[in-house]
PDB file of N, CA and C in Angstrom:
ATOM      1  N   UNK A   1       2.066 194.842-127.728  1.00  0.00           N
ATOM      2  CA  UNK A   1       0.737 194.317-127.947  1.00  0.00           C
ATOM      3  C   UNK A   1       0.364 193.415-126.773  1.00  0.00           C
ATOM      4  N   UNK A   2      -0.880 193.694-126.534  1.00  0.00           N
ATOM      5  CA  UNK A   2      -1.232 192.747-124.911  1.00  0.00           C
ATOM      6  C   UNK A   2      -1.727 191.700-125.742  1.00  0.00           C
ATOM      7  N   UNK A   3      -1.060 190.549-125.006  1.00  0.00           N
ATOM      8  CA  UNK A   3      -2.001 189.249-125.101  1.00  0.00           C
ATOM      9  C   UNK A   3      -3.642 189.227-125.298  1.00  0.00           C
ATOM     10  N   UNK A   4      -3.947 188.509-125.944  1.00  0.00           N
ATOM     11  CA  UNK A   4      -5.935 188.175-125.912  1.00  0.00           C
ATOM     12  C   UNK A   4      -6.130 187.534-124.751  1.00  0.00           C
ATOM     13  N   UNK A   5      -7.246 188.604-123.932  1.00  0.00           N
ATOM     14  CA  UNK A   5      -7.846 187.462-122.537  1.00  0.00           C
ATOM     15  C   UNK A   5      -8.926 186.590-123.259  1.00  0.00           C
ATOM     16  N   UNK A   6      -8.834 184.882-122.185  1.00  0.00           N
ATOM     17  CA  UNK A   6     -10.242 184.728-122.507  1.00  0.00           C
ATOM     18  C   UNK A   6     -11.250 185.342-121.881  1.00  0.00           C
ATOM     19  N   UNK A   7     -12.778 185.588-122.427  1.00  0.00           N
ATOM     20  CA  UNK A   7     -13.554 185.977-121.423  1.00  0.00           C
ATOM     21  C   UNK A   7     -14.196 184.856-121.614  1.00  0.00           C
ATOM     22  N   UNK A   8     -15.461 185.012-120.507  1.00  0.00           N
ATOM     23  CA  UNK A   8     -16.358 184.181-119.849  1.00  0.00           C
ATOM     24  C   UNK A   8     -17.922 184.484-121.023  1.00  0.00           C
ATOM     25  N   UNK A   9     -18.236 183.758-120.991  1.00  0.00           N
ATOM     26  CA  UNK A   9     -20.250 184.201-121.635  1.00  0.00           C
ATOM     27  C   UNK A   9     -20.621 185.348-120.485  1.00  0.00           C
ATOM     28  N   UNK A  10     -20.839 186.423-120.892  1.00  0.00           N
ATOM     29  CA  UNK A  10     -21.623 187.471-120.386  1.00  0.00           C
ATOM     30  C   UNK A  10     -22.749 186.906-118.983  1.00  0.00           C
ATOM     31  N   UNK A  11     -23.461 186.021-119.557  1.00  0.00           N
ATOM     32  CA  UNK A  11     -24.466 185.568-118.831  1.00  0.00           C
ATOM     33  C   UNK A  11     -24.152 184.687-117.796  1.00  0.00           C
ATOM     34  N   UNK A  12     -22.849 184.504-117.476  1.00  0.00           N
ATOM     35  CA  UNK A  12     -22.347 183.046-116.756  1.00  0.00           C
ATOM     36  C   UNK A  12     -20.921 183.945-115.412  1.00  0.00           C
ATOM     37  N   UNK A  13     -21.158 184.085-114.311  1.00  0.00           N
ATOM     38  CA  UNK A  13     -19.899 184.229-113.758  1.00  0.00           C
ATOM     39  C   UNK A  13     -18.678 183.196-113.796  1.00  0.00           C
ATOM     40  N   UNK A  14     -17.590 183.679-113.300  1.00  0.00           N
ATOM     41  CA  UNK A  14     -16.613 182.501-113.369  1.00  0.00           C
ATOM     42  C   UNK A  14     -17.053 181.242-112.363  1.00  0.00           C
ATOM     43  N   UNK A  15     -18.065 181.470-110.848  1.00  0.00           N
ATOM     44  CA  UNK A  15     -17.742 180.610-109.636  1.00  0.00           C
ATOM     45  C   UNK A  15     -18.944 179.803-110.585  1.00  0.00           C
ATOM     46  N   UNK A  16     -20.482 180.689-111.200  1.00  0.00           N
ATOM     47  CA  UNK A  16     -21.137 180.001-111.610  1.00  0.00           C
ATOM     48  C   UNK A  16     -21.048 178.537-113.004  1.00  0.00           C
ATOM     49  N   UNK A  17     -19.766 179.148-113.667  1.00  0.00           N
ATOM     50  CA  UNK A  17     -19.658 178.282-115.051  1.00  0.00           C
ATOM     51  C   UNK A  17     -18.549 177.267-114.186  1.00  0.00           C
ATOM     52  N   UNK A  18     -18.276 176.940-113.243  1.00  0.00           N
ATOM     53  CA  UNK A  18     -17.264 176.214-112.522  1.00  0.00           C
ATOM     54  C   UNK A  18     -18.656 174.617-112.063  1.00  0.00           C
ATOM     55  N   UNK A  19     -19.889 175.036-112.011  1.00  0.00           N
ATOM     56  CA  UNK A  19     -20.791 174.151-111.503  1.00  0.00           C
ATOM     57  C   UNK A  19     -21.595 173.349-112.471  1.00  0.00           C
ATOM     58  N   UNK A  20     -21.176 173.989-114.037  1.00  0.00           N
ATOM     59  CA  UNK A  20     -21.940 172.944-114.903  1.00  0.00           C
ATOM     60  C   UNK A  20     -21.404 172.037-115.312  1.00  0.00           C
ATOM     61  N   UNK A  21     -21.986 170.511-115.941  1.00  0.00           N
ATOM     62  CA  UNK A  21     -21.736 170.175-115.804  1.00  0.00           C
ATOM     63  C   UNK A  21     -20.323 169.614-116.836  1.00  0.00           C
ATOM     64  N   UNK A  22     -19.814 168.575-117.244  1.00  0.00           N
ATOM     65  CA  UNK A  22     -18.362 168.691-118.172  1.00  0.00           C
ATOM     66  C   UNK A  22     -19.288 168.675-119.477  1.00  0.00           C
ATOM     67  N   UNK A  23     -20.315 168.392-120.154  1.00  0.00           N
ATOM     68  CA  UNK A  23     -20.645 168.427-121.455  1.00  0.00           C
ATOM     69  C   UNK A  23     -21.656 169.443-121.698  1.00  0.00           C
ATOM     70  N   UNK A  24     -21.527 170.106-120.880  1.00  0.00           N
ATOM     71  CA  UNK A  24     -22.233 171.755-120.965  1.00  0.00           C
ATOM     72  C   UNK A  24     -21.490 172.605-121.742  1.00  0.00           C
ATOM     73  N   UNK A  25     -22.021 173.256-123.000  1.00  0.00           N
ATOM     74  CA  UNK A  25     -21.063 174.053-123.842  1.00  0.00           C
ATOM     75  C   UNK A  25     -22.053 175.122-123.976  1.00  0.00           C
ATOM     76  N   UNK A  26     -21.416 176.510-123.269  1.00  0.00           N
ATOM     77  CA  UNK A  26     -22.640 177.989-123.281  1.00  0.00           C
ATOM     78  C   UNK A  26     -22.258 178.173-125.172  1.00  0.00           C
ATOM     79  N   UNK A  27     -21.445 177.481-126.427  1.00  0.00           N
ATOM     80  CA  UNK A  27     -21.114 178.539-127.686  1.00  0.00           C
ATOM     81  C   UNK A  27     -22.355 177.248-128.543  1.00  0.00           C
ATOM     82  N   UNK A  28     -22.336 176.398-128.423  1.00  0.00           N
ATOM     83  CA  UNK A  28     -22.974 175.536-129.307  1.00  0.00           C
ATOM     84  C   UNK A  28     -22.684 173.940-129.269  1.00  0.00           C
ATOM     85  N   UNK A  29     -23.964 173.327-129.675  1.00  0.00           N
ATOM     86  CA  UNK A  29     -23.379 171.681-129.438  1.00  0.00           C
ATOM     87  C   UNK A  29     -22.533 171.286-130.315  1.00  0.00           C
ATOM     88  N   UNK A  30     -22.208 170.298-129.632  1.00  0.00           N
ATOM     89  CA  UNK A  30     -20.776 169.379-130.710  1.00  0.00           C
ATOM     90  C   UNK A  30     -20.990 168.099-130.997  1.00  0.00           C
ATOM     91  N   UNK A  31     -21.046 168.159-132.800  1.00  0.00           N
ATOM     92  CA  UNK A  31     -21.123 166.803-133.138  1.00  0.00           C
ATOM     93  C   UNK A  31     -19.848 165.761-133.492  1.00  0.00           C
ATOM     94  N   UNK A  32     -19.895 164.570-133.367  1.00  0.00           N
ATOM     95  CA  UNK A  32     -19.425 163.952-134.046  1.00  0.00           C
ATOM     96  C   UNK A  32     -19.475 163.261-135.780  1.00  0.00           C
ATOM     97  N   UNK A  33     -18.590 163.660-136.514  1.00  0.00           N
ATOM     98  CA  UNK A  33     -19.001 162.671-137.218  1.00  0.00           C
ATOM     99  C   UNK A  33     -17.784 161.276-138.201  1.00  0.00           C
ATOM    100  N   UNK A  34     -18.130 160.568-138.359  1.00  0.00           N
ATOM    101  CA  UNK A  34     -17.372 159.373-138.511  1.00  0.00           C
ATOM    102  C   UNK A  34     -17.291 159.253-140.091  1.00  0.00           C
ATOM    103  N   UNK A  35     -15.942 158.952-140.623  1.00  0.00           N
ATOM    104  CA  UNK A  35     -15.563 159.232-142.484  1.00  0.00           C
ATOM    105  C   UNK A  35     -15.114 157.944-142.738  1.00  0.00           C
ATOM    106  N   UNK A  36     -15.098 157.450-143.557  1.00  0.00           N
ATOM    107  CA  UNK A  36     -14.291 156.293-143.894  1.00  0.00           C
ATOM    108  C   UNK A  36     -13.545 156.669-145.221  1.00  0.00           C
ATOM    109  N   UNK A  37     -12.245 156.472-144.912  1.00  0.00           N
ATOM    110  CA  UNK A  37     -10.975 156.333-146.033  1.00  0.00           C
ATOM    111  C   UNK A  37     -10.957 155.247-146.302  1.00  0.00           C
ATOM    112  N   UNK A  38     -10.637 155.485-148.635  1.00  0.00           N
ATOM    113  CA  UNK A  38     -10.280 154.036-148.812  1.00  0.00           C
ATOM    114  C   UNK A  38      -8.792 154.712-149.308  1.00  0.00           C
ATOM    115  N   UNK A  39      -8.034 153.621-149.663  1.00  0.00           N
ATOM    116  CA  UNK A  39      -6.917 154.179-149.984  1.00  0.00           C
ATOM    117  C   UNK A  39      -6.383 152.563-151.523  1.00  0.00           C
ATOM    118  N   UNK A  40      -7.257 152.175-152.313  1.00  0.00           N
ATOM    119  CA  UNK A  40      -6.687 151.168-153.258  1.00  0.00           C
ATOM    120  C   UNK A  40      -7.634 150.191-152.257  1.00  0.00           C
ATOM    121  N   UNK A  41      -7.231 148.874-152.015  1.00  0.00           N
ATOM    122  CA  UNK A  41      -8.192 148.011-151.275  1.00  0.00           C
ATOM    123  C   UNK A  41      -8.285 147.713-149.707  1.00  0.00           C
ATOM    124  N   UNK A  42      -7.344 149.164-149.312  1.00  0.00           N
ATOM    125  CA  UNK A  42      -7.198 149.539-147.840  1.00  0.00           C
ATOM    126  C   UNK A  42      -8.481 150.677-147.470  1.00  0.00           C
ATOM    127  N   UNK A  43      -9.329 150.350-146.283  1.00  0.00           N
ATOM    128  CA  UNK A  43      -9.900 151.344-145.820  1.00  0.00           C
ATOM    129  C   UNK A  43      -9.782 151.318-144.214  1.00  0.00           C
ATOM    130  N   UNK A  44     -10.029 152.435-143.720  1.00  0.00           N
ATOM    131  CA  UNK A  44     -10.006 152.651-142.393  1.00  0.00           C
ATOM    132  C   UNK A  44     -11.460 153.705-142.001  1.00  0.00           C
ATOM    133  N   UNK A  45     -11.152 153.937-140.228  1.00  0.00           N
ATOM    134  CA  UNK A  45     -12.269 155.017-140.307  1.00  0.00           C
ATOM    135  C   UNK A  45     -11.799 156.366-139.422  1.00  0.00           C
ATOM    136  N   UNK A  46     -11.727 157.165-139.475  1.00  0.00           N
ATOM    137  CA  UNK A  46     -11.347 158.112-138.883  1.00  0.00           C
ATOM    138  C   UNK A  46     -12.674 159.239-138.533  1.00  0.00           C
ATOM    139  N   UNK A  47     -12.352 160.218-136.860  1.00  0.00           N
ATOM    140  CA  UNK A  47     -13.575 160.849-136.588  1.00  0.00           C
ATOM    141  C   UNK A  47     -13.027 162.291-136.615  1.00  0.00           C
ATOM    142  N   UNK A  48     -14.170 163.239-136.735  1.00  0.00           N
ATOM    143  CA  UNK A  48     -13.974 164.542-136.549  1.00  0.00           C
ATOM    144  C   UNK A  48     -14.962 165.389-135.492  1.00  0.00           C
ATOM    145  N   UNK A  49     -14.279 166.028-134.721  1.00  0.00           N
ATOM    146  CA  UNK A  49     -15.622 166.565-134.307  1.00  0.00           C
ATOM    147  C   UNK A  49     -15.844 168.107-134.935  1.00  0.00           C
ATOM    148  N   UNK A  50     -17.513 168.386-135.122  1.00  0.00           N
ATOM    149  CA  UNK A  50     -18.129 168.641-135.887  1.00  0.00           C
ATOM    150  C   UNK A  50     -18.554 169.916-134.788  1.00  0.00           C
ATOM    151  N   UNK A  51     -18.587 171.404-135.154  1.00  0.00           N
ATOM    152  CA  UNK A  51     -19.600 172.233-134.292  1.00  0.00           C
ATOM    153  C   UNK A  51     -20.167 172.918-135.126  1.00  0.00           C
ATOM    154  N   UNK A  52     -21.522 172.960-134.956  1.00  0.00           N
ATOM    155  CA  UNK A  52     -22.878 172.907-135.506  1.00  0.00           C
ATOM    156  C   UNK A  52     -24.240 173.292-134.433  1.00  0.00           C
ATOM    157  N   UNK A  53     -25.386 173.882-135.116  1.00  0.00           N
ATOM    158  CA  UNK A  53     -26.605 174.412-134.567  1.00  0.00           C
ATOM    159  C   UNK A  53     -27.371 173.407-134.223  1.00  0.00           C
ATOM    160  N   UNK A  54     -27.337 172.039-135.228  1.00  0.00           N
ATOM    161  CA  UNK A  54     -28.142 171.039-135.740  1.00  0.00           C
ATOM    162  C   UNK A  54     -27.530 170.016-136.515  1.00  0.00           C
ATOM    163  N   UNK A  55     -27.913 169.238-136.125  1.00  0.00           N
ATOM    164  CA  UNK A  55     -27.536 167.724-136.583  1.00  0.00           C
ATOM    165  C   UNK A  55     -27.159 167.403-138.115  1.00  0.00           C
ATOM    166  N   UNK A  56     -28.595 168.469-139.101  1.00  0.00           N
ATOM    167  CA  UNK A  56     -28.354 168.703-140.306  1.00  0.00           C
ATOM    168  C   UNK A  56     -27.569 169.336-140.605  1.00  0.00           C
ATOM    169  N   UNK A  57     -27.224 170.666-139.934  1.00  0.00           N
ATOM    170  CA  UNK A  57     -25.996 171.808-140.358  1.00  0.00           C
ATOM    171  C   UNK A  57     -24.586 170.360-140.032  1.00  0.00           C
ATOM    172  N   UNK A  58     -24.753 169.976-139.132  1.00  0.00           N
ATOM    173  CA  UNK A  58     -23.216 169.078-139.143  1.00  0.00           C
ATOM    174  C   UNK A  58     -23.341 168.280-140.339  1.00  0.00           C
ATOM    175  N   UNK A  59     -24.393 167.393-140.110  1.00  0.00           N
ATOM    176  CA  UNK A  59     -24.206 166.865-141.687  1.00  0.00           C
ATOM    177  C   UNK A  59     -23.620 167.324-143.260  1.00  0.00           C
ATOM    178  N   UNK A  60     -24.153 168.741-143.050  1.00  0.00           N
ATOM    179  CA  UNK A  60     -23.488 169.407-144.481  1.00  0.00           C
ATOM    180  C   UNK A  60     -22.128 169.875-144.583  1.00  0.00           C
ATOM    181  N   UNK A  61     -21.718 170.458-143.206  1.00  0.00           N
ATOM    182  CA  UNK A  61     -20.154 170.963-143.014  1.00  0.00           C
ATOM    183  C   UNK A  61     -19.500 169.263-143.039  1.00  0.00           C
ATOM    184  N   UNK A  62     -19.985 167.713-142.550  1.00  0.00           N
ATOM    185  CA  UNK A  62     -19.145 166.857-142.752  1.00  0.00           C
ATOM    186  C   UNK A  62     -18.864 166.321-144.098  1.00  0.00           C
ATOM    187  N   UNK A  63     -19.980 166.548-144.664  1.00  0.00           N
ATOM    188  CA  UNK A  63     -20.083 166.287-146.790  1.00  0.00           C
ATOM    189  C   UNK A  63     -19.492 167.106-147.122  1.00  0.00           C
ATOM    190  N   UNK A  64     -19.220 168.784-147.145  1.00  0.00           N
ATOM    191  CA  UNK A  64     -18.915 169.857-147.616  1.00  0.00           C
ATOM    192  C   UNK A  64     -16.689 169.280-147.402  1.00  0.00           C
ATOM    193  N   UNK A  65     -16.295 169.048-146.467  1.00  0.00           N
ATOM    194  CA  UNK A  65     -15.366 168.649-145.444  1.00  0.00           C
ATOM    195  C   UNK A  65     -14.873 167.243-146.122  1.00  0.00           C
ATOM    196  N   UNK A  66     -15.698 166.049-146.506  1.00  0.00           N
ATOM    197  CA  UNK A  66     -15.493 165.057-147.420  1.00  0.00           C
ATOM    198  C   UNK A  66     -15.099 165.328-148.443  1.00  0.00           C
ATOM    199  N   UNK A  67     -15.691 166.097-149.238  1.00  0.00           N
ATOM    200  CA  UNK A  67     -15.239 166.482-150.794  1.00  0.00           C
ATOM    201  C   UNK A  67     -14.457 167.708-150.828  1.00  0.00           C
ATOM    202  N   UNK A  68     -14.215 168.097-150.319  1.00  0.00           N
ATOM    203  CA  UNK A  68     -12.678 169.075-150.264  1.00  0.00           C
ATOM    204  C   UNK A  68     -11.635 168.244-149.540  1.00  0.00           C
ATOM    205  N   UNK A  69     -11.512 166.591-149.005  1.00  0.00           N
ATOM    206  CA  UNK A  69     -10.510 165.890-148.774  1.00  0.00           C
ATOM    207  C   UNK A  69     -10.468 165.440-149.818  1.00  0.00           C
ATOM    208  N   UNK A  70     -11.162 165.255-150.661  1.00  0.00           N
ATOM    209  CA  UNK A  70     -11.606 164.016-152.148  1.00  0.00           C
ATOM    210  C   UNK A  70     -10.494 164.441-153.290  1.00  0.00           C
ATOM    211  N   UNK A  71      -9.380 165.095-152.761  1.00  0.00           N
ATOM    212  CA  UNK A  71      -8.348 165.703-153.771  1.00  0.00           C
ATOM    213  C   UNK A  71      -7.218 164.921-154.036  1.00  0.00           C
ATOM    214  N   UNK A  72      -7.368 164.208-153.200  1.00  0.00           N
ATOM    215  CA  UNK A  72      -5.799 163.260-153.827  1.00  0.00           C
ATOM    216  C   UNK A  72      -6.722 162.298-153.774  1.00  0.00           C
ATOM    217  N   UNK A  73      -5.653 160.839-153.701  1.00  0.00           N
ATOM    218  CA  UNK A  73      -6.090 159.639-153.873  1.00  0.00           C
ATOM    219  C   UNK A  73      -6.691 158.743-152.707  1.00  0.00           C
ATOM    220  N   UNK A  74      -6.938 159.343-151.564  1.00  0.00           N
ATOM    221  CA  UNK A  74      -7.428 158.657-150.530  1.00  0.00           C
ATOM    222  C   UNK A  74      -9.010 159.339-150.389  1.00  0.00           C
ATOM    223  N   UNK A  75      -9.842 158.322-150.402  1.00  0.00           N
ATOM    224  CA  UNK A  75     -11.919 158.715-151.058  1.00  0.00           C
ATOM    225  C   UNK A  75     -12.325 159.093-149.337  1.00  0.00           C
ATOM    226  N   UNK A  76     -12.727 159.971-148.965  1.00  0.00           N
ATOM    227  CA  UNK A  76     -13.171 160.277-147.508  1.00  0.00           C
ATOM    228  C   UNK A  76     -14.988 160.022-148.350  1.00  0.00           C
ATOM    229  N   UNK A  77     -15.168 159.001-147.314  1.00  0.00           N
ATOM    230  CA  UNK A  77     -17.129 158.747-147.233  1.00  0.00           C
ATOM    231  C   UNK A  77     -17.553 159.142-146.165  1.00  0.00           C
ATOM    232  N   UNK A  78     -18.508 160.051-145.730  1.00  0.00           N
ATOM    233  CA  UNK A  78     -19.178 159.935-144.907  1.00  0.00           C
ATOM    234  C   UNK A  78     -20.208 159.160-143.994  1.00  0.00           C
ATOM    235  N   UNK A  79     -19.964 158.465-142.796  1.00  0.00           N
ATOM    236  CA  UNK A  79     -20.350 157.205-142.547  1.00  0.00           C
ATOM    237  C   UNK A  79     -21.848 157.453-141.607  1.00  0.00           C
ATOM    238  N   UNK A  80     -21.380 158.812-140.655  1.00  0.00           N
ATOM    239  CA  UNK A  80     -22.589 158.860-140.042  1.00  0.00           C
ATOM    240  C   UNK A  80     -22.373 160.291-139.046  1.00  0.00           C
ATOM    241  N   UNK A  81     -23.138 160.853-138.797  1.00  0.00           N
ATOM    242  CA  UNK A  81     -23.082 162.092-137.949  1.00  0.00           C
ATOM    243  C   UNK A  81     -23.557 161.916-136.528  1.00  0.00           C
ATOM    244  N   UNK A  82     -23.127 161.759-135.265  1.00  0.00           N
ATOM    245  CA  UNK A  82     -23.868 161.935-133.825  1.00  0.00           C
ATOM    246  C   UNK A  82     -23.835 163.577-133.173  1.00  0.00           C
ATOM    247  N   UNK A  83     -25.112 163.112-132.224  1.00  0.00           N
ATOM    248  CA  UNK A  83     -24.327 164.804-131.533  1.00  0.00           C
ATOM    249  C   UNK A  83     -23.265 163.757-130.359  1.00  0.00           C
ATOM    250  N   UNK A  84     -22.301 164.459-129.933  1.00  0.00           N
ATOM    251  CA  UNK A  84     -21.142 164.151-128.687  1.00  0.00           C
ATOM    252  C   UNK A  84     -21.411 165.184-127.364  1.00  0.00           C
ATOM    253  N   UNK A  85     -21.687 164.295-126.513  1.00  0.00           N
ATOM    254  CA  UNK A  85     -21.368 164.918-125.312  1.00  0.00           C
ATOM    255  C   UNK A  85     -19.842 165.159-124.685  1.00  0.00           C
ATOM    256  N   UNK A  86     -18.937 164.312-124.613  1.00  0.00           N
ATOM    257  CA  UNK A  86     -17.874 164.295-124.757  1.00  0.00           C
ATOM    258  C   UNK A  86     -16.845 163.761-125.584  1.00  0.00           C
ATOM    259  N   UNK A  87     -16.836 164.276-126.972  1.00  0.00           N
ATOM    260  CA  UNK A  87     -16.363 163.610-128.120  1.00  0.00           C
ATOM    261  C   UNK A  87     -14.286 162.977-127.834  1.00  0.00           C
ATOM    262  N   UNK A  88     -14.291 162.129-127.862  1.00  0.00           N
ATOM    263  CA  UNK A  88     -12.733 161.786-127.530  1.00  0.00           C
ATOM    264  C   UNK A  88     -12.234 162.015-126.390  1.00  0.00           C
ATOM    265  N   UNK A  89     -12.980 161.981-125.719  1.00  0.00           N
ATOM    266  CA  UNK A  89     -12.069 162.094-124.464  1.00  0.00           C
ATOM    267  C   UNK A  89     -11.706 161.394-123.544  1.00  0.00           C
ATOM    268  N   UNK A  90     -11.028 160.847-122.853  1.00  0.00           N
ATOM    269  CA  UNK A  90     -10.302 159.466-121.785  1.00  0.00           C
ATOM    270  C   UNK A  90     -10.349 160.263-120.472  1.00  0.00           C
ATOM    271  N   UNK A  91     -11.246 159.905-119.869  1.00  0.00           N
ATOM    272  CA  UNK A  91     -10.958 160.477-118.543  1.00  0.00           C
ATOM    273  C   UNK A  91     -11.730 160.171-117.275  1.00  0.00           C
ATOM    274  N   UNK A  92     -11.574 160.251-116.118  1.00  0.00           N
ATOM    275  CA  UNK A  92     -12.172 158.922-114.998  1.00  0.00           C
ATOM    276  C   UNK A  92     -13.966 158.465-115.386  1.00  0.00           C
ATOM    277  N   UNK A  93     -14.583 159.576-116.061  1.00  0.00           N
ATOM    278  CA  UNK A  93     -15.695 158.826-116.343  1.00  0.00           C
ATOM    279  C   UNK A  93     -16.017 157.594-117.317  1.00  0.00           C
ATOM    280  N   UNK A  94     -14.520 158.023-118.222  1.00  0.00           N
ATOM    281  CA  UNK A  94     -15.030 156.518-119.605  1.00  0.00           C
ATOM    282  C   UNK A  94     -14.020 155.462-118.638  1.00  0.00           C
ATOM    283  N   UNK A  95     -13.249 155.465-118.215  1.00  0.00           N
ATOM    284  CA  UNK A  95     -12.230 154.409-117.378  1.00  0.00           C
ATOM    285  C   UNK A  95     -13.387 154.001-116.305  1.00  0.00           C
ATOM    286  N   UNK A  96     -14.002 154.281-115.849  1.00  0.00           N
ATOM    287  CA  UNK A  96     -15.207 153.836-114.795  1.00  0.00           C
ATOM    288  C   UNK A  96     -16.449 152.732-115.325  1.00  0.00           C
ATOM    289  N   UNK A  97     -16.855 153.751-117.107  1.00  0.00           N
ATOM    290  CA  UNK A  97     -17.686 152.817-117.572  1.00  0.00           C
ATOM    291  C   UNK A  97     -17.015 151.564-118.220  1.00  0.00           C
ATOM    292  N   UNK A  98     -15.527 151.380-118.367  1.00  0.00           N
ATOM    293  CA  UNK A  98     -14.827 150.226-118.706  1.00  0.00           C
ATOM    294  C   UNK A  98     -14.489 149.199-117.455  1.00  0.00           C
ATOM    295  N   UNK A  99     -14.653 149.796-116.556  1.00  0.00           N
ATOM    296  CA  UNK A  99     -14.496 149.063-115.609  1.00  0.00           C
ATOM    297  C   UNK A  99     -13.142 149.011-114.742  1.00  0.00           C
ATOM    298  N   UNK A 100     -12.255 150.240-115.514  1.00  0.00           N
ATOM    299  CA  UNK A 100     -11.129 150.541-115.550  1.00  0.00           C
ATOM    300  C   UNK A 100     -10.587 150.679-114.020  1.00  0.00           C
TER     301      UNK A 100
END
């Protein structure tokens, strides 16, 4: 069995998709969205990123995504949905805006 190649978007050569820019995505935008766990009188917040058409479609896959965690004893809330240009990532541009 041969390995799966990746391919490229039809519409995009390889030298051309080499020039956009890092939060350019040819499949769809990417949201963030932010949950808060309680766990008894402990809470925290934890993120997911979210891919979606629309801000609303993320919203429903992050509620839909909340209450199918809602199975044991730790309560996932939904805190807030963004779109992300570069969701989590550490790399010379956020070390630059820190001053890093």
């Amino acid at each position: 069995m041969r390995p799966l190649k990746r391919e490229m978007p039809i519409s995009l050569r390889r030298d051309e998709f080499l020039y956009f820019p890092s939060n350019y995505s040819p499949v769809m935008p990417v949201y963030m969205a932010e949950f808060k766990l309680r766990y008894g009188d402990m809470k925290w917040y934890v993120r997911r990123v979210v891919e979606a058409s629309s801000v609303e479609e993320a919203r429903e896959v992050a509620i839909r995504f909340a209450r199918a965690m809602n199975r044991g004893e730790v309560r996932w809330e939904l805190s807030y949905v963004i779109e992300a240009d570069r969701p989590l990532m550490l790399g010379a541009e956020e070390l630059e805006k820190l001053g890093a």
